[in-house]
Protein backbone atom coordinates (compact mmCIF):
# COMPACT_ATOMS: atom_id res chain seq x y z
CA UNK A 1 -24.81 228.41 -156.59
CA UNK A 2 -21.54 229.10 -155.46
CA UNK A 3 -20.29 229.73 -158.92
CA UNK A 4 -23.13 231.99 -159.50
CA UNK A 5 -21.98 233.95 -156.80
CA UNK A 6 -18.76 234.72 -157.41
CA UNK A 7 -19.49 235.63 -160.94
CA UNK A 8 -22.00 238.08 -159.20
CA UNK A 9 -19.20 239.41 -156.58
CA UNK A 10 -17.22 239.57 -159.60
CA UNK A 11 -19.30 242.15 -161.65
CA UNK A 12 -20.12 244.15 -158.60
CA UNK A 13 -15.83 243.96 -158.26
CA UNK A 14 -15.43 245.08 -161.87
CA UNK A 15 -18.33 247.95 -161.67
CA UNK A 16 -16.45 249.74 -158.95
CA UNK A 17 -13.42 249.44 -161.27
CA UNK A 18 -15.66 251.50 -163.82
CA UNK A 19 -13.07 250.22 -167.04
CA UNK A 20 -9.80 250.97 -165.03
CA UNK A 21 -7.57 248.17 -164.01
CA UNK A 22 -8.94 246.02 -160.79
CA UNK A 23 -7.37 246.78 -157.35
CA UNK A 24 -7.37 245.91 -154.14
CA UNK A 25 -9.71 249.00 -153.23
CA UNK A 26 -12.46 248.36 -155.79
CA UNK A 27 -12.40 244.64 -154.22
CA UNK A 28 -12.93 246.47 -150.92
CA UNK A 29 -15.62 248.96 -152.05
CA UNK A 30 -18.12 245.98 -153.38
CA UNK A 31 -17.25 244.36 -149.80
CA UNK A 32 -18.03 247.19 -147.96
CA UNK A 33 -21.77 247.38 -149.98
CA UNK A 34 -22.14 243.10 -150.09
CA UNK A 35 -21.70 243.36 -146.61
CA UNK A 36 -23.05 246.70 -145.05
CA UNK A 37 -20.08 247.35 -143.47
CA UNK A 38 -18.86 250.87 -142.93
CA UNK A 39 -15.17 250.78 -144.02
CA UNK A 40 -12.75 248.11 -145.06
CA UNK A 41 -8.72 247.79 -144.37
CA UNK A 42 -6.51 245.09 -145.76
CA UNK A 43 -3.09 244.10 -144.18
CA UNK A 44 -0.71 241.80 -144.85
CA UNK A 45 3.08 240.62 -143.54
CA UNK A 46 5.07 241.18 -146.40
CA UNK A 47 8.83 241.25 -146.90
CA UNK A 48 9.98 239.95 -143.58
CA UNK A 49 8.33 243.20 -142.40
CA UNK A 50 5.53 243.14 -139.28
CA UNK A 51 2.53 244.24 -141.12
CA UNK A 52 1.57 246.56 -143.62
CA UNK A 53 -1.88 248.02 -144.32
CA UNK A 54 -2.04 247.13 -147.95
CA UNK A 55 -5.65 249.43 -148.63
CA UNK A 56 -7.84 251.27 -146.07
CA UNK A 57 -11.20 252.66 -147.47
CA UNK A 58 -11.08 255.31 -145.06
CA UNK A 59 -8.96 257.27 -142.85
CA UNK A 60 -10.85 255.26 -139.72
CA UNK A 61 -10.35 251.95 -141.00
CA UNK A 62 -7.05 253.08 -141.45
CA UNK A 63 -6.99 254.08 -137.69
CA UNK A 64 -7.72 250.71 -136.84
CA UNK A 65 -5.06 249.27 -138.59
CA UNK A 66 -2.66 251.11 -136.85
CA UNK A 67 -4.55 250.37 -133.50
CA UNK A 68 -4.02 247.21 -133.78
CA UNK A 69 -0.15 247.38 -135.00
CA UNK A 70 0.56 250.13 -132.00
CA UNK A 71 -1.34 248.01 -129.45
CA UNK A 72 -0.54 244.44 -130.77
CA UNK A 73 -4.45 243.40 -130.22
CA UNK A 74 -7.75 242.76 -131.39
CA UNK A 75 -9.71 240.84 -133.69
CA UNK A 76 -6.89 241.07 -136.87
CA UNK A 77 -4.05 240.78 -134.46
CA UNK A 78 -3.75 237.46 -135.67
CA UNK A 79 -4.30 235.77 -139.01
CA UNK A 80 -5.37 232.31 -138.24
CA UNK A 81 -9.18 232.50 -138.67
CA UNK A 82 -12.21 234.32 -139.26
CA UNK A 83 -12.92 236.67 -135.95
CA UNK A 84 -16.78 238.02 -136.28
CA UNK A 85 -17.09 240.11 -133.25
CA UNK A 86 -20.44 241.52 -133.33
CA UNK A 87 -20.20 244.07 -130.50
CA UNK A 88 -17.02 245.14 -129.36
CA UNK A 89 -18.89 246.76 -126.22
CA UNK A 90 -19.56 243.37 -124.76
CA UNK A 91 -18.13 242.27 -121.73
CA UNK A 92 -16.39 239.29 -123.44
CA UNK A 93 -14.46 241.27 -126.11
CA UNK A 94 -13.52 243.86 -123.10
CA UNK A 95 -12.06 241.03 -121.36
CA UNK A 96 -10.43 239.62 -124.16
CA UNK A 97 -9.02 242.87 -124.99
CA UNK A 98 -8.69 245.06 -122.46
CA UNK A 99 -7.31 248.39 -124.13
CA UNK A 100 -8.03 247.56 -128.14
CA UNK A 101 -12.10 247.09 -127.71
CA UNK A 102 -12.52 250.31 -125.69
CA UNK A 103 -10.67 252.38 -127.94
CA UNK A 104 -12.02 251.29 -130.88
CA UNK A 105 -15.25 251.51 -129.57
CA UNK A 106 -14.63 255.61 -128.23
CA UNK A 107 -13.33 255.78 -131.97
CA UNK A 108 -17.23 255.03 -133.42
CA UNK A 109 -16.70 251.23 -134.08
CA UNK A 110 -18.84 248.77 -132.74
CA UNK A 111 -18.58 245.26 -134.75
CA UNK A 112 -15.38 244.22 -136.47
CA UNK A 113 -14.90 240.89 -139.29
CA UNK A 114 -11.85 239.83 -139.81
CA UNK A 115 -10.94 237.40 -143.12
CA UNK A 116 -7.62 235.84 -142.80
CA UNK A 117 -5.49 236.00 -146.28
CA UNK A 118 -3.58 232.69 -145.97
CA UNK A 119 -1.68 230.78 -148.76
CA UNK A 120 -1.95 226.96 -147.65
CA UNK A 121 -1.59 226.78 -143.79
CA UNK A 122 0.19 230.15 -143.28
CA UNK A 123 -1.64 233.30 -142.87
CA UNK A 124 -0.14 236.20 -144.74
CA UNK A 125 -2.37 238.93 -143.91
CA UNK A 126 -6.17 239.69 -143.25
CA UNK A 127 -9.57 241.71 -144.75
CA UNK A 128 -11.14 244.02 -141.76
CA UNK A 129 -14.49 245.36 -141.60
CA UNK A 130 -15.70 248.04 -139.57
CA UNK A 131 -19.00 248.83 -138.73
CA UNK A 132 -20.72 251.64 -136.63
CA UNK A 133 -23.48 249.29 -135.17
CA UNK A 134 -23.44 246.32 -133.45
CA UNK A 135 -24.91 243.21 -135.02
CA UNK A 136 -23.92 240.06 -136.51
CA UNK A 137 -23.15 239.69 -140.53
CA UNK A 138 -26.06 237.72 -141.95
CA UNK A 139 -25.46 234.28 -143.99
CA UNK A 140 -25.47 235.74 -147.33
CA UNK A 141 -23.12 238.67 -145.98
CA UNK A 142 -20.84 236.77 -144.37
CA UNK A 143 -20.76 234.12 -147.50
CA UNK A 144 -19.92 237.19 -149.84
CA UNK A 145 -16.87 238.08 -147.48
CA UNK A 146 -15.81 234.64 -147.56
CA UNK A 147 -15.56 235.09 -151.32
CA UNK A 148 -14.27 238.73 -151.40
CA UNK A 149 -11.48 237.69 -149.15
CA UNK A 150 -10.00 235.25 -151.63
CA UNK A 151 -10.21 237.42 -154.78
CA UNK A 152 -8.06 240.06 -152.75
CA UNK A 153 -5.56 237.54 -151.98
CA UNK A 154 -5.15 236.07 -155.33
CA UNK A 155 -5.19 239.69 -156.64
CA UNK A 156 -2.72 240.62 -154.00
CA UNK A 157 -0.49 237.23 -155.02
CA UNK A 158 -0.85 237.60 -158.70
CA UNK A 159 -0.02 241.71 -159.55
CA UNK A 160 2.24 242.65 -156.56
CA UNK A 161 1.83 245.63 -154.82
CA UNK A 162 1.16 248.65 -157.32
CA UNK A 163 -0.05 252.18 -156.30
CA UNK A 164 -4.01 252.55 -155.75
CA UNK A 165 -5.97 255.02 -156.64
CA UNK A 166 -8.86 256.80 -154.99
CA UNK A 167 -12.17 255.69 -155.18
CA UNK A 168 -14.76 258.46 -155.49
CA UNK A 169 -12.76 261.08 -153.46
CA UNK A 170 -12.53 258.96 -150.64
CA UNK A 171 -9.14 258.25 -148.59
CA UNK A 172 -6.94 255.93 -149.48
CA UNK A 173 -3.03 254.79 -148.55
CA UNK A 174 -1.14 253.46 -151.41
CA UNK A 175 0.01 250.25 -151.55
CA UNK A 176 3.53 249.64 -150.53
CA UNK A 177 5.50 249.74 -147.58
CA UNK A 178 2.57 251.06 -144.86
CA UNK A 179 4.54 254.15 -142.44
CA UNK A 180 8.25 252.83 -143.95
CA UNK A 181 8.94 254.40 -141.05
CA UNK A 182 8.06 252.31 -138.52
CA UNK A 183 10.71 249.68 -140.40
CA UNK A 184 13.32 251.83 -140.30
CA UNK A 185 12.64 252.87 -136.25
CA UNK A 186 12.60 249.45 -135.56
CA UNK A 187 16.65 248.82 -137.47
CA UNK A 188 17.36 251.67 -135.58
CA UNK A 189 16.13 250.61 -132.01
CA UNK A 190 17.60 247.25 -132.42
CA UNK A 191 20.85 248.72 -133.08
CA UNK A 192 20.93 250.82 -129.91
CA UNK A 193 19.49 248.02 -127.88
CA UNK A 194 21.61 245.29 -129.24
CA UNK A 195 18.45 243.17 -129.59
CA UNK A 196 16.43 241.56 -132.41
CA UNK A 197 13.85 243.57 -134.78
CA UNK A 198 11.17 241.65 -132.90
CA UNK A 199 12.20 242.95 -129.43
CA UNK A 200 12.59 246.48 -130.82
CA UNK A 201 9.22 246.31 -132.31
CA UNK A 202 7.74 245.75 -129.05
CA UNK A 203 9.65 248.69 -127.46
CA UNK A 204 8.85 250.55 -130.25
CA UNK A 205 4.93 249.59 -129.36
CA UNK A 206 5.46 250.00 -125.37
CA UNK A 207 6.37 253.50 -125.61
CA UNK A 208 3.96 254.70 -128.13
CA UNK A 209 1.13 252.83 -126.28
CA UNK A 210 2.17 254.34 -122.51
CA UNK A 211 2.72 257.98 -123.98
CA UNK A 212 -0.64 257.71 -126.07
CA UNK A 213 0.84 258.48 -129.01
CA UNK A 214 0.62 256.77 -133.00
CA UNK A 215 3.06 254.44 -133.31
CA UNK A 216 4.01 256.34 -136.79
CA UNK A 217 4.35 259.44 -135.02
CA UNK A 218 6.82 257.48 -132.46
CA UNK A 219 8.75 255.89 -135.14
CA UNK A 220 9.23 259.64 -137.19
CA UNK A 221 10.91 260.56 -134.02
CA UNK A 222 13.42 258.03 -133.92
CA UNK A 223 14.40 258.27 -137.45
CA UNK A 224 14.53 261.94 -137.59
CA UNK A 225 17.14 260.99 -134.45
CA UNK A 226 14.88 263.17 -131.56
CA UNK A 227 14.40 260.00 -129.74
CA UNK A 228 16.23 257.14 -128.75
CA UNK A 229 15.97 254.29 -126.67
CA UNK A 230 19.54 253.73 -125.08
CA UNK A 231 19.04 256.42 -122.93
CA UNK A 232 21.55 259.02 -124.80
CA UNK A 233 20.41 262.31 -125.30
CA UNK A 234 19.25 262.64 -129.06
């Protein structure tokens, strides 16, 4: 049965591909309709750097990504274990996260299923799903994410990161580096600071999170040198 799955998972994988060479987003588009999901985002920790969002379906998923990098919460914060939060509106998830589950639920997002990518016991990255509606995946959903998750990481492990294309007009971010920018802010900040990338990182987050501001949209600043954090005029 579970065979006969993934061969099924696997044709609905290769369909979306439509002849051209499977990526990372056609794994996410037969996701996003096994699971009746809205959108789907992939990120992953990947040359020493933080994160990176590896694919977003759309440019809301993609919002979420960076959510969760500028606020350092939520339900793919961390890449130990599957996170099914079925409403985000619910006390305990408001509790749990105090500033990520009311802003992603202002942004139109209600449930959210994270998949962690891990390669033995460390987690490399993670599959999100986003969802307008509250509501629990059912069995057959949730076992078809299960699966879905591990074909993008051994796609993700076997070809590298390589450019993606767009799938039916719809958004996408290349693979690669996700906002380089935000890498290069952080060398910067740590330099001024005297302190490690880690610490800058978090500086880096603090100030994008209290002005509400995209941490991208920080992190331009500092490169392009009209912000710094030593308190010298730029």
């Amino acid at each position: 049965m579970k065979e006969d799955r993934r061969d099924r998972l696997w044709n609905e994988v290769v369909e979306h591909a439509q002849g051209d060479a499977i990526t990372v987003g056609h794994i996410c588009a037969a996701t996003v309709c096994a699971t009746g999901v809205g959108a789907a985002a992939v990120t992953a920790v990947l040359d020493a750097s933080p994160r990176e969002t590896v694919y977003a379906s759309t440019q809301l998923a993609s919002d979420m990504a960076e959510l969760t990098v500028t606020l350092g919460e939520g339900p793919d914060a961390l890449f130990d274990s599957p996170n099914l939060v079925a409403d985000l509106a619910a006390m305990e998830y408001r509790t749990r996260w105090p500033v990520y589950a009311p802003a992603a639920v202002a942004a139109g997002v209600r449930a959210v299923f994270t998949f962690p990518l891990r390669v033995g016991g460390v987690g490399v990255g993670a599959m999100a799903l986003y969802r307008a509606e509250p509501g629990k995946l059912n069995r057959d959903q949730l076992a078809d994410a299960l699966v879905l998750t591990d074909t993008v990481l051994a796609l993700l492990l076997d070809a590298g990161r390589n450019p993606e294309p767009l799938l039916d007009g719809r958004w996408s971010e290349q693979t690669g580096p996700w906002h380089p920018e935000v890498h290069q802010a952080t060398g910067m900040i740590a330099v001024q600071l005297g302190v490690t990338a880690a610490v800058a990182l978090v500086r880096l987050r603090a100030y994008a999170f209290s002005r509400d501001r995209r941490l991208s949209e920080v992190a331009r600043d500092v490169v392009a040198r009209r912000l710094r954090f030593d308190g010298s005029e730029p």
